[in-house]
Protein backbone atom coordinates (compact mmCIF):
# COMPACT_ATOMS: atom_id res chain seq x y z
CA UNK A 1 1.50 14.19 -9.03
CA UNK A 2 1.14 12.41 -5.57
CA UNK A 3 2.81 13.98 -2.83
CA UNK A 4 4.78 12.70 0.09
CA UNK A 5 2.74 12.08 3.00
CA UNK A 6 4.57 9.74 5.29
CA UNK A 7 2.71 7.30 7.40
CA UNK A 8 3.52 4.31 9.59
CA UNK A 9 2.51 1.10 8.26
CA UNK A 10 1.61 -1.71 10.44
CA UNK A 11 2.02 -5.12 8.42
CA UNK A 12 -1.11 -7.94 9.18
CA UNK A 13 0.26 -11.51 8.12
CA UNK A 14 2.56 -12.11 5.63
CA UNK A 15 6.50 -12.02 5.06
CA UNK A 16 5.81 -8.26 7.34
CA UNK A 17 3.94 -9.68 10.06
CA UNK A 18 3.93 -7.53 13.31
CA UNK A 19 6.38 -5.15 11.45
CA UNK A 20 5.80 -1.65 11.23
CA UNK A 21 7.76 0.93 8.66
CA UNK A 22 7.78 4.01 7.35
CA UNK A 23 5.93 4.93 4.01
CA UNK A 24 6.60 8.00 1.92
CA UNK A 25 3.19 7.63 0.71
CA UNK A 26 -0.62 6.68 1.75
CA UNK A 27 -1.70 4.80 -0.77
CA UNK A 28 -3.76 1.86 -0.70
CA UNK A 29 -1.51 -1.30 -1.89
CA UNK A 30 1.54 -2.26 -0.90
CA UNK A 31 3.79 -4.86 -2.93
CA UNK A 32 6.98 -6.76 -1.41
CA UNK A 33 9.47 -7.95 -3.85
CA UNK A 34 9.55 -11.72 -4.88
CA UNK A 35 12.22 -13.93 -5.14
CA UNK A 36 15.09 -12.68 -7.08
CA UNK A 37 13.47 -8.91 -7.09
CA UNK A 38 15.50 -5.99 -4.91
CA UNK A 39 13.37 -3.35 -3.79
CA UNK A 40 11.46 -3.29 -0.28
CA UNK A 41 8.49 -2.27 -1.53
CA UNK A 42 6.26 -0.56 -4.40
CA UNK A 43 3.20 1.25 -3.44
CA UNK A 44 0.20 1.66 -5.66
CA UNK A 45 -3.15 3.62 -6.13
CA UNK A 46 -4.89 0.26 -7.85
CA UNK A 47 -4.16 -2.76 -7.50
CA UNK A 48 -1.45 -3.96 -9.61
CA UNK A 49 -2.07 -6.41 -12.83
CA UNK A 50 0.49 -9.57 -12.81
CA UNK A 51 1.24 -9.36 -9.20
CA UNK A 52 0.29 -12.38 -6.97
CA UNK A 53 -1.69 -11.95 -3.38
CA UNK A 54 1.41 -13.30 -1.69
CA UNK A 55 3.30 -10.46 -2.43
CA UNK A 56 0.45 -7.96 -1.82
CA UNK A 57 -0.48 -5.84 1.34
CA UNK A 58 -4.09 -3.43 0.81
CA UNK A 59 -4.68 -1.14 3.16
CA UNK A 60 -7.66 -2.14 5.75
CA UNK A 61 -7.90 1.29 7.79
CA UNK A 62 -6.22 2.85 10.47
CA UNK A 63 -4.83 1.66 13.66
CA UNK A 64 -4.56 5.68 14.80
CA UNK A 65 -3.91 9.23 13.70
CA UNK A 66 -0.29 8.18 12.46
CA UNK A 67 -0.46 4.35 11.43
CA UNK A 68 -2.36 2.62 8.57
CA UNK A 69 -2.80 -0.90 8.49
CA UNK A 70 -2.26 -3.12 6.03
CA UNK A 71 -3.56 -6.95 5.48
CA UNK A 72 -1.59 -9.39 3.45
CA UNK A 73 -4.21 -10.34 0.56
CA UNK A 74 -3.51 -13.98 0.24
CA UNK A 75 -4.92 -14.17 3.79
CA UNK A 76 -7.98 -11.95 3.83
C-alpha cells in the first residue's frame, strides 16, 4: 500500500508548464487527462501502457527539499 506523502510538483513543458501543484503522492509519472477524460491527474509507479507522451509528465529530480520536478515526455 503506498502512502500519502505530499510533494509540490513543478510542471517542465507541456499543457502544465511553469505550474506547480500539490501531489498526494511521490511517484515517478504523472498523467493529465486527454480530451474528453475528467480527472486532473493519475500518478503511477511505471510507466503506464496505452498512454501517449503528450499526456505524460516523469519525474526528472528535485528542484529542493519540498518540490519534485517533472518533464513532459513528448519533449525530453
Amino acid at each position: 500500500m503506498i502512502t500519502p506523502e505530499p510533494i509540490n510538483a513543478r510542471f517542465v513543458g507541456g499543457p502544465l508548464h511553469g505550474e506547480t501543484h500539490l501531489l498526494a503522492h511521490r511517484l515517478p509519472f504523472v498523467q493529465v487527462p486527454a480530451p474528453g477524460e475528467e480527472f486532473f491527474a493519475r500518478l503511477h509507479v511505471e510507466r503506464p501502457e496505452g498512454v501517449e507522451d503528450a499526456y505524460l509528465y516523469a519525474v526528472e529530480g528535485a528542484q529542493d527539499e519540498e518540490t519534485l520536478v517533472y518533464r513532459h515526455v513528448a519533449e525530453a
